[in-house]
PDB file of N, CA and C in Angstrom:
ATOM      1  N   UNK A   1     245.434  22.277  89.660  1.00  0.00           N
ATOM      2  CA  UNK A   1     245.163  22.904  90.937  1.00  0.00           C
ATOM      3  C   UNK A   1     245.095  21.806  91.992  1.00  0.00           C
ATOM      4  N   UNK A   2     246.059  21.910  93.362  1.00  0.00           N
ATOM      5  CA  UNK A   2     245.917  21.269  94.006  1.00  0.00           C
ATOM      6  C   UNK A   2     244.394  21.460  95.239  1.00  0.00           C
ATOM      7  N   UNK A   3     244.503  20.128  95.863  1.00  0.00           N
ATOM      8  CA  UNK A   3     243.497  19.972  97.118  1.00  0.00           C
ATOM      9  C   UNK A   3     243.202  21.218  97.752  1.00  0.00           C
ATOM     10  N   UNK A   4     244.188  21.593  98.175  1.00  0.00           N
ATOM     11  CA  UNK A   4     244.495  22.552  99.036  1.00  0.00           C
ATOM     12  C   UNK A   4     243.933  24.052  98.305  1.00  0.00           C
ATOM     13  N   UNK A   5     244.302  24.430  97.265  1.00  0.00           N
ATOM     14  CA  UNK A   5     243.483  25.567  96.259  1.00  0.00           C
ATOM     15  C   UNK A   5     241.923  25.537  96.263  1.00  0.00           C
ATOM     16  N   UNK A   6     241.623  23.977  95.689  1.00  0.00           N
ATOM     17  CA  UNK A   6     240.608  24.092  95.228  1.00  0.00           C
ATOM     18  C   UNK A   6     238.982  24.293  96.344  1.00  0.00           C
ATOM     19  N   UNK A   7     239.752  23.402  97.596  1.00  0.00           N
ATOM     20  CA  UNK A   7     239.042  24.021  98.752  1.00  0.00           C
ATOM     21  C   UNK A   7     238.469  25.576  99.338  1.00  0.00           C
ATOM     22  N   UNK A   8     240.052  26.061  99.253  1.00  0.00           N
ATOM     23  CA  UNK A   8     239.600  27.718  98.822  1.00  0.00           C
ATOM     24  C   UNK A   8     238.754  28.454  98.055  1.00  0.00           C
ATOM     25  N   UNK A   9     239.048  27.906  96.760  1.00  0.00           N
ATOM     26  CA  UNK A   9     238.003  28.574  95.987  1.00  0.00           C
ATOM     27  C   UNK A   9     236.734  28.359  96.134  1.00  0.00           C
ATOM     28  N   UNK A  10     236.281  27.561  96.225  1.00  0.00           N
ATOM     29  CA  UNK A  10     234.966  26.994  96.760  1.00  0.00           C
ATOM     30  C   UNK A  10     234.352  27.311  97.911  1.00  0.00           C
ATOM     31  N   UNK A  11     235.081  27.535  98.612  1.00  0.00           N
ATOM     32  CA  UNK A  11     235.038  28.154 100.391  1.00  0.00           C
ATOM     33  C   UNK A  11     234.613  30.037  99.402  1.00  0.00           C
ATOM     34  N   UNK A  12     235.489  30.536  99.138  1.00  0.00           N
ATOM     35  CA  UNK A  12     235.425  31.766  98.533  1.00  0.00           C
ATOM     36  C   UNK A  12     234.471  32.209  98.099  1.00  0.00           C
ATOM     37  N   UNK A  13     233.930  31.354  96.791  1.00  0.00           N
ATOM     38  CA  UNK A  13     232.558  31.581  95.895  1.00  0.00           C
ATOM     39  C   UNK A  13     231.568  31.030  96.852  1.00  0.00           C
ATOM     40  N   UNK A  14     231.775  30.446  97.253  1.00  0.00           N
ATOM     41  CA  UNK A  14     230.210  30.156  98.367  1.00  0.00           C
ATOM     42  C   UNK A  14     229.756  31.607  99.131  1.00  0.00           C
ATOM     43  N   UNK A  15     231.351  32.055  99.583  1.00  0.00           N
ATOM     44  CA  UNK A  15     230.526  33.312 100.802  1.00  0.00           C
ATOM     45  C   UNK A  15     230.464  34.270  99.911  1.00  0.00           C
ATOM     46  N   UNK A  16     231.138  34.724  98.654  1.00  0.00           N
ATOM     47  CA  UNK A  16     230.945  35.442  98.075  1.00  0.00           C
ATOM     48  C   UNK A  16     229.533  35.379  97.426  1.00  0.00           C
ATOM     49  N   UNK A  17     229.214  34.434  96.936  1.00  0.00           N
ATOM     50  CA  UNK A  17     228.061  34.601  96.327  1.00  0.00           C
ATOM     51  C   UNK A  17     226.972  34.517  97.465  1.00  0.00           C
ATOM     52  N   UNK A  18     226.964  34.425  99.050  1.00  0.00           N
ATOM     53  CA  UNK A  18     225.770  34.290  99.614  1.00  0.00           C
ATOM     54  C   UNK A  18     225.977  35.230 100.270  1.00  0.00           C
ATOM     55  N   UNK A  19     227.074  36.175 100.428  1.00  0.00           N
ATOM     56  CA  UNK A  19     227.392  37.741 100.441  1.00  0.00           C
ATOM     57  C   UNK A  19     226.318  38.427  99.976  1.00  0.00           C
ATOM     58  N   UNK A  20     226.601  38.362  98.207  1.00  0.00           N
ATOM     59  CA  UNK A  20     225.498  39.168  97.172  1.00  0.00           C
ATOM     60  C   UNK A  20     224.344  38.696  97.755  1.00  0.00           C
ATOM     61  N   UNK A  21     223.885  37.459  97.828  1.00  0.00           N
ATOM     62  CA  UNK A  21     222.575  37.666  97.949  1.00  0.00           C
ATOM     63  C   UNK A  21     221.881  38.186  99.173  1.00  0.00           C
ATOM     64  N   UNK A  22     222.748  37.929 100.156  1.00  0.00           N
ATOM     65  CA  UNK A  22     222.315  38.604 101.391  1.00  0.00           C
ATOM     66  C   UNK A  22     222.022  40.054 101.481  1.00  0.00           C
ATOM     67  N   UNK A  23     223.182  40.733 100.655  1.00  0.00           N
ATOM     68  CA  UNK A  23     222.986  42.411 100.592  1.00  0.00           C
ATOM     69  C   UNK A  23     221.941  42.875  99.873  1.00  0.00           C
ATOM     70  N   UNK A  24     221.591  41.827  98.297  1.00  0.00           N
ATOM     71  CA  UNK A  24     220.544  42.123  98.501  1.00  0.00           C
ATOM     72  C   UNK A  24     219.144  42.271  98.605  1.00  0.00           C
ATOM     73  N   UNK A  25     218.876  41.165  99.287  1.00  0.00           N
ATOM     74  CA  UNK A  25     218.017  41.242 100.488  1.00  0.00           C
ATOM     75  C   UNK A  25     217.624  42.352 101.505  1.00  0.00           C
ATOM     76  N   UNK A  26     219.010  42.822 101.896  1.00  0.00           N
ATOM     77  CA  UNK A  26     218.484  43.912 102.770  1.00  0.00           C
ATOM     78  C   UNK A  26     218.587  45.051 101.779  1.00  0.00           C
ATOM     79  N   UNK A  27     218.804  45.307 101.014  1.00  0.00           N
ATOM     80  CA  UNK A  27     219.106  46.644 100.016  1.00  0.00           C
ATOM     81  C   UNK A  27     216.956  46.099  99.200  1.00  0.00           C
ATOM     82  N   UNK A  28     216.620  45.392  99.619  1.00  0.00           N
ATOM     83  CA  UNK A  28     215.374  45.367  98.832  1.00  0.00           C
ATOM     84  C   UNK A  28     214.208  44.907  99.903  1.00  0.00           C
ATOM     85  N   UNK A  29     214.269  44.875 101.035  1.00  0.00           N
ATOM     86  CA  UNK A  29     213.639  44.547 102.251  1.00  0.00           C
ATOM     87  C   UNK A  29     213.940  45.994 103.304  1.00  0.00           C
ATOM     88  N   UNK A  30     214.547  46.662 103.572  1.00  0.00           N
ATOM     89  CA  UNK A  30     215.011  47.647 103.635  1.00  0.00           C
ATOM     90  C   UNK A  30     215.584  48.812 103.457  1.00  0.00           C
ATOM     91  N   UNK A  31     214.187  49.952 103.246  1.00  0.00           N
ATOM     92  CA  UNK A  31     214.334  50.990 102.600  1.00  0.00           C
ATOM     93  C   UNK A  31     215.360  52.098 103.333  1.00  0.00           C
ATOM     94  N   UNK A  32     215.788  51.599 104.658  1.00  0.00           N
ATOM     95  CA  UNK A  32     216.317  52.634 104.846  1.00  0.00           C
ATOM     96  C   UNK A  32     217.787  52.141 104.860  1.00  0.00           C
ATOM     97  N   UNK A  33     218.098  51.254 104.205  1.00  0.00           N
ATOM     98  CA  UNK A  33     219.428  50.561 104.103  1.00  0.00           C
ATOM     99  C   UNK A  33     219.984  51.748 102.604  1.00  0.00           C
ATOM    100  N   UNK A  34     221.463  52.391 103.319  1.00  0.00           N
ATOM    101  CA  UNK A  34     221.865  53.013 102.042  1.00  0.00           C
ATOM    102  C   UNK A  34     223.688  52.459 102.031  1.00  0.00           C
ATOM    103  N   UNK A  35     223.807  53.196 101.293  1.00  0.00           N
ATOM    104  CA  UNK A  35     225.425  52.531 100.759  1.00  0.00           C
ATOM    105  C   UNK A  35     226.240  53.062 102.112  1.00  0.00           C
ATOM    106  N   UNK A  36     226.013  54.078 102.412  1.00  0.00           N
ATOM    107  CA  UNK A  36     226.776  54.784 103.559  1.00  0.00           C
ATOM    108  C   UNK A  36     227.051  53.615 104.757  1.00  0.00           C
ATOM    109  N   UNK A  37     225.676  52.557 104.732  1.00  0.00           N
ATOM    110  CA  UNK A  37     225.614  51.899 105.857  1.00  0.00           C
ATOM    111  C   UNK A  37     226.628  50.376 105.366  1.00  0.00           C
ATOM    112  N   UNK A  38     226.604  50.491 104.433  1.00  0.00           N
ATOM    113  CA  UNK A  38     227.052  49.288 103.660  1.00  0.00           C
ATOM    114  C   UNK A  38     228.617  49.457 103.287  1.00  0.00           C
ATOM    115  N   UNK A  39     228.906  50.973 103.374  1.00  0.00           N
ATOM    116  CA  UNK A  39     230.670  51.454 103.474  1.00  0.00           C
ATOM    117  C   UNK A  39     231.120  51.014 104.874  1.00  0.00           C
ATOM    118  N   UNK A  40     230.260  51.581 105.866  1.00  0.00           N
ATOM    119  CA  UNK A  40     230.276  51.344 107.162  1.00  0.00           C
ATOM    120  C   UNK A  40     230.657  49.866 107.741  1.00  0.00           C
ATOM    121  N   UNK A  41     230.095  49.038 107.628  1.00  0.00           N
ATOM    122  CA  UNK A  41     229.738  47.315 107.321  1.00  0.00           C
ATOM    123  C   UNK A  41     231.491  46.983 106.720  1.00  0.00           C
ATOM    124  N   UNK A  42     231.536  47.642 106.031  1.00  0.00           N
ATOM    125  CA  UNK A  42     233.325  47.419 105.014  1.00  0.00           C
ATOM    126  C   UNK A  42     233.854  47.330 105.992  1.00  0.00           C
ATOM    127  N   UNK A  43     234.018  49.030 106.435  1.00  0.00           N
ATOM    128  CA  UNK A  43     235.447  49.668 107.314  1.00  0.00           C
ATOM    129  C   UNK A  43     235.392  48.474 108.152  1.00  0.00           C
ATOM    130  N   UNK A  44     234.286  48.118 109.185  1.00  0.00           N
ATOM    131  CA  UNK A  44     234.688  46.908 110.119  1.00  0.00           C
ATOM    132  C   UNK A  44     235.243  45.995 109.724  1.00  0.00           C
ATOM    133  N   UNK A  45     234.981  45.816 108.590  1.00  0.00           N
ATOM    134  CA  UNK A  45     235.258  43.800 107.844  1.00  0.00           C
ATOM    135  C   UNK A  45     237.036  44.643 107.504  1.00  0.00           C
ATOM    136  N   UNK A  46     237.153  45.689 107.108  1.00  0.00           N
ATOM    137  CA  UNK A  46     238.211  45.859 106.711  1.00  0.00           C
ATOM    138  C   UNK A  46     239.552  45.353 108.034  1.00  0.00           C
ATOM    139  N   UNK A  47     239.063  46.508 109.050  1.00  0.00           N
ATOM    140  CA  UNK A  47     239.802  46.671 110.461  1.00  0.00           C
ATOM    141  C   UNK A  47     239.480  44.956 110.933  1.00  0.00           C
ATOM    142  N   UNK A  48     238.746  44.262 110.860  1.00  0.00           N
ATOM    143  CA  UNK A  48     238.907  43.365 111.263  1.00  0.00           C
ATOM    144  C   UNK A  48     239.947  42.140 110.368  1.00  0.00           C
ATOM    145  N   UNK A  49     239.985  42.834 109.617  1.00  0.00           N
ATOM    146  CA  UNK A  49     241.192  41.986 108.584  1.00  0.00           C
ATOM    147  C   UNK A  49     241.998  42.015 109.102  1.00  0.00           C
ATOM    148  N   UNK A  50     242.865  43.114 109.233  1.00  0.00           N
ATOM    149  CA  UNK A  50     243.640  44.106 109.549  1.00  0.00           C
ATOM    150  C   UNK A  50     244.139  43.694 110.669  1.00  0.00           C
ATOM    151  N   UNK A  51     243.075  43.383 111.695  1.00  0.00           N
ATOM    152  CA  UNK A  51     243.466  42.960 113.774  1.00  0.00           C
ATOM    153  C   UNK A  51     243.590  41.215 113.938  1.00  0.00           C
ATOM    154  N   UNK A  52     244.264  40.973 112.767  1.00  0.00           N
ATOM    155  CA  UNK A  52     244.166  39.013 113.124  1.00  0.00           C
ATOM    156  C   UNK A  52     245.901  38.656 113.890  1.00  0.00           C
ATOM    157  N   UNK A  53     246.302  39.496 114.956  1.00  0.00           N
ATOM    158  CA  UNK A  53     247.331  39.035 115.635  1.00  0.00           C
ATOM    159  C   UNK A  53     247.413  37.463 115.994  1.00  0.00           C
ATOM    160  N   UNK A  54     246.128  37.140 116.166  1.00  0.00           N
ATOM    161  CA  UNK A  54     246.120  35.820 117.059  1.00  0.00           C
ATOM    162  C   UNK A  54     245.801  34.751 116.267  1.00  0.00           C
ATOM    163  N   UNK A  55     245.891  34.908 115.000  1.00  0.00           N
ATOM    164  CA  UNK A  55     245.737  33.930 113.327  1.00  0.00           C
ATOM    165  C   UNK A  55     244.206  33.273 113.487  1.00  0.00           C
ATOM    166  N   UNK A  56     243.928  33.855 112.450  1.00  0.00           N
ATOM    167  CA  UNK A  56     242.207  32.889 112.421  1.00  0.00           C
ATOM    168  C   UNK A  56     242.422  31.525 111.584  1.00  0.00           C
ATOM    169  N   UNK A  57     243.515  31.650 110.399  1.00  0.00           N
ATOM    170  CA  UNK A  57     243.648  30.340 110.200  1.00  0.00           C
ATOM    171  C   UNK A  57     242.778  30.753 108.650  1.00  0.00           C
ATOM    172  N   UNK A  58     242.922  29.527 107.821  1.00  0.00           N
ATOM    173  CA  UNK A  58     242.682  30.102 106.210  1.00  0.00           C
ATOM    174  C   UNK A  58     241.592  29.561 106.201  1.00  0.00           C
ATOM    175  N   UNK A  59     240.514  29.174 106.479  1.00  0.00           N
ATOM    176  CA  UNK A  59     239.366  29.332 106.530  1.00  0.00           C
ATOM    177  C   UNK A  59     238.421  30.557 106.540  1.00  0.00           C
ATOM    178  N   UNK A  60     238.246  31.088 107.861  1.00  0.00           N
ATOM    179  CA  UNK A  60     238.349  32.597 108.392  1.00  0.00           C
ATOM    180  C   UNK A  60     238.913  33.272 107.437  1.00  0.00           C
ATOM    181  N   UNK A  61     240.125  33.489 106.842  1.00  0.00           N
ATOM    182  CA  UNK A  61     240.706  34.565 106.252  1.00  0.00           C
ATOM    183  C   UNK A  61     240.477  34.379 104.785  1.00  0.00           C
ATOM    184  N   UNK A  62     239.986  32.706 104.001  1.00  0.00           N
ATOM    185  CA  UNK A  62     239.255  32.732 102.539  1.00  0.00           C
ATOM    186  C   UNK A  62     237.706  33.637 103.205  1.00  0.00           C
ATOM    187  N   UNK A  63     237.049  33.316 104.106  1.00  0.00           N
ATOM    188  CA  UNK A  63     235.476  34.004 104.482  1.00  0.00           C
ATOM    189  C   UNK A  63     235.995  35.779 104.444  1.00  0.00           C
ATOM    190  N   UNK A  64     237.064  36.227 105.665  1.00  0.00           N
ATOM    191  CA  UNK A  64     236.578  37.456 105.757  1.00  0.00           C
ATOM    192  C   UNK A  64     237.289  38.226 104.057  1.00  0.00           C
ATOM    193  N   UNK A  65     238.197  37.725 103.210  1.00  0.00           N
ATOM    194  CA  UNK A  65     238.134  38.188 102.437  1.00  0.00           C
ATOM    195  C   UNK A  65     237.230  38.374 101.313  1.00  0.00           C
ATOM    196  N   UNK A  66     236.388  36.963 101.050  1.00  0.00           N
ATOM    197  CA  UNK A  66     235.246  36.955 100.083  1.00  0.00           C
ATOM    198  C   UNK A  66     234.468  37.924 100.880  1.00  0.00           C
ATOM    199  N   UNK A  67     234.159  38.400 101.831  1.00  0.00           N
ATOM    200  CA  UNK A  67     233.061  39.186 102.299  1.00  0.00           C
ATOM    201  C   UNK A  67     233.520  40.447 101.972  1.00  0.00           C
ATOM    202  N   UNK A  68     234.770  40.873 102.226  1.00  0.00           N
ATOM    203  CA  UNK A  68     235.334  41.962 101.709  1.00  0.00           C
ATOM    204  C   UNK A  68     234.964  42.278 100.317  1.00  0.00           C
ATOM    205  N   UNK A  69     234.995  41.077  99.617  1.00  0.00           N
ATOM    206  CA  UNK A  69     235.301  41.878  98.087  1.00  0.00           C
ATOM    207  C   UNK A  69     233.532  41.733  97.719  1.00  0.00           C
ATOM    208  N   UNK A  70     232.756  41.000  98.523  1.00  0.00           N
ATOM    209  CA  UNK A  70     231.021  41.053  98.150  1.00  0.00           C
ATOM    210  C   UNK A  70     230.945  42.128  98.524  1.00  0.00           C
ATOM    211  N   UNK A  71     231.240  42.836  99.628  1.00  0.00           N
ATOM    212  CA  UNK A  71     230.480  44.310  99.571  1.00  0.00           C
ATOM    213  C   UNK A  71     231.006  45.388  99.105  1.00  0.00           C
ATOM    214  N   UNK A  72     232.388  44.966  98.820  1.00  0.00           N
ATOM    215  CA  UNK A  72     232.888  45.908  97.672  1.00  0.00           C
ATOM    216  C   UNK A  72     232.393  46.456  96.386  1.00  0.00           C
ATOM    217  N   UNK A  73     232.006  44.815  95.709  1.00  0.00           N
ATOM    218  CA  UNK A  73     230.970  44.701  94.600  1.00  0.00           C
ATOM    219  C   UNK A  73     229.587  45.756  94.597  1.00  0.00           C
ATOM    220  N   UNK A  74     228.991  44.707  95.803  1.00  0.00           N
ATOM    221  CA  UNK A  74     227.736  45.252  95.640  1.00  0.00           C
ATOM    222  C   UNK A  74     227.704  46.641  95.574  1.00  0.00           C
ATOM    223  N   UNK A  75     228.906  47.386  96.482  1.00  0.00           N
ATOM    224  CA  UNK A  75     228.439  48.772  96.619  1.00  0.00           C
ATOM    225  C   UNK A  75     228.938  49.386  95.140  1.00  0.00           C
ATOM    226  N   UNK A  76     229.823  49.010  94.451  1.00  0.00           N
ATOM    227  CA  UNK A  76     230.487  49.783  93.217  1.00  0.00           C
ATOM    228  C   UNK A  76     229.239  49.202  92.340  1.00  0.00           C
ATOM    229  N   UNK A  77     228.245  48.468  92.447  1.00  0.00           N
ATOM    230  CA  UNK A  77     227.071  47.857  91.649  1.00  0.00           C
ATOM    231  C   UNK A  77     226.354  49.037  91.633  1.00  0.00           C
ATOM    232  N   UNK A  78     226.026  49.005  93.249  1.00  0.00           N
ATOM    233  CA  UNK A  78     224.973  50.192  93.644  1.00  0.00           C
ATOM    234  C   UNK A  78     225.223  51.321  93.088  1.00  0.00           C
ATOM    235  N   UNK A  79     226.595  51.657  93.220  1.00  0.00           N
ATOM    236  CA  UNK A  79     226.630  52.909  93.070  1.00  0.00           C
ATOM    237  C   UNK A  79     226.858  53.207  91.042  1.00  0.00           C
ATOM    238  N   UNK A  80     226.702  52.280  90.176  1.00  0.00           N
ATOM    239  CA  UNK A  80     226.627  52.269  88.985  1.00  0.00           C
ATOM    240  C   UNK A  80     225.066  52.315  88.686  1.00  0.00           C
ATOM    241  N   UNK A  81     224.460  51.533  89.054  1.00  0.00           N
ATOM    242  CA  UNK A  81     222.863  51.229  89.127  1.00  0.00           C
ATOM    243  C   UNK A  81     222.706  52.716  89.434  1.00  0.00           C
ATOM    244  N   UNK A  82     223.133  53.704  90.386  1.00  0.00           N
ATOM    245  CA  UNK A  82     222.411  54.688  90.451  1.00  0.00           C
ATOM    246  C   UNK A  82     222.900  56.005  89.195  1.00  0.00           C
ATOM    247  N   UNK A  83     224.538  55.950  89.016  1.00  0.00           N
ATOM    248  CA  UNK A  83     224.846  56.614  87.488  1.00  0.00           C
ATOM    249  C   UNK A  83     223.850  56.692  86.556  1.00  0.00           C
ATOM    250  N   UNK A  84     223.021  55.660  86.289  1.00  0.00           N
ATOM    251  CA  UNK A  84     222.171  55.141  85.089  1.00  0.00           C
ATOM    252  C   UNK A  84     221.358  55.633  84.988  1.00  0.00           C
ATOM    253  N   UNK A  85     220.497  56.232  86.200  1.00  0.00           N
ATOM    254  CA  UNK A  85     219.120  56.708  86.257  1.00  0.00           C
ATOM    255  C   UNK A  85     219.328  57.916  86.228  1.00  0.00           C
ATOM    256  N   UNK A  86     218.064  58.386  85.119  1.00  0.00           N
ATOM    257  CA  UNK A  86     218.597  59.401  84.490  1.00  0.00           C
ATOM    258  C   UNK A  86     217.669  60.569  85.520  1.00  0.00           C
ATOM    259  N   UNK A  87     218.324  61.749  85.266  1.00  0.00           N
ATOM    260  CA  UNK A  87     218.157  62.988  85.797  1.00  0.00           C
ATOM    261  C   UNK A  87     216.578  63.702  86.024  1.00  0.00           C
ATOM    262  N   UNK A  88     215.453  63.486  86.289  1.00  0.00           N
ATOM    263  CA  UNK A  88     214.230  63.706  85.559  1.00  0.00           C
ATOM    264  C   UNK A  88     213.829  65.295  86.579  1.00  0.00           C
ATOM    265  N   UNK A  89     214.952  66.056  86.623  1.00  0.00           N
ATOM    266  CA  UNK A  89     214.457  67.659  87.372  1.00  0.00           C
ATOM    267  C   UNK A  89     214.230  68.592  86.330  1.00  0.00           C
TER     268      UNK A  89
END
């Protein structure tokens, strides 16, 4: 792997992993934080992927994708974490 890769990846797993921990933080500091708000949070990061006419440059675009795929995670986490718990009506 060249220079140039390995920078990326590292750039990547950094925001990715301080992604997770950030979400959750607020998913455990904030009760009224739900996934809806955290789909919400996506669509922007998504559309803002999406609107880079004016090139952010691969820095920016290793960040807004690791952020993409952290709250992707977290929410397909969340939403497994809640499968699990069982039915008690």
């Amino acid at each position: 792997m060249g220079v140039l890769e390995e920078w990326r990846d590292i750039k990547y797993t950094e925001t990715f992993e301080a992604e997770l921990r950030g979400l959750e933080r607020r998913r455990q500091a904030d009760p009224n934080c739900k996934i809806a708000d955290l789909e919400g949070t996506l669509k922007h990061l998504r559309i803002m992927d999406g609107a880079d006419w004016g090139g952010r440059g691969e820095v920016q675009d290793t960040i807004i994708a690791a952020t993409i795929a952290a709250y992707e995670h977290f929410i397909a986490r969340w939403r497994a974490d809640l499968a699990e718990i069982p039915d008690v009506s």
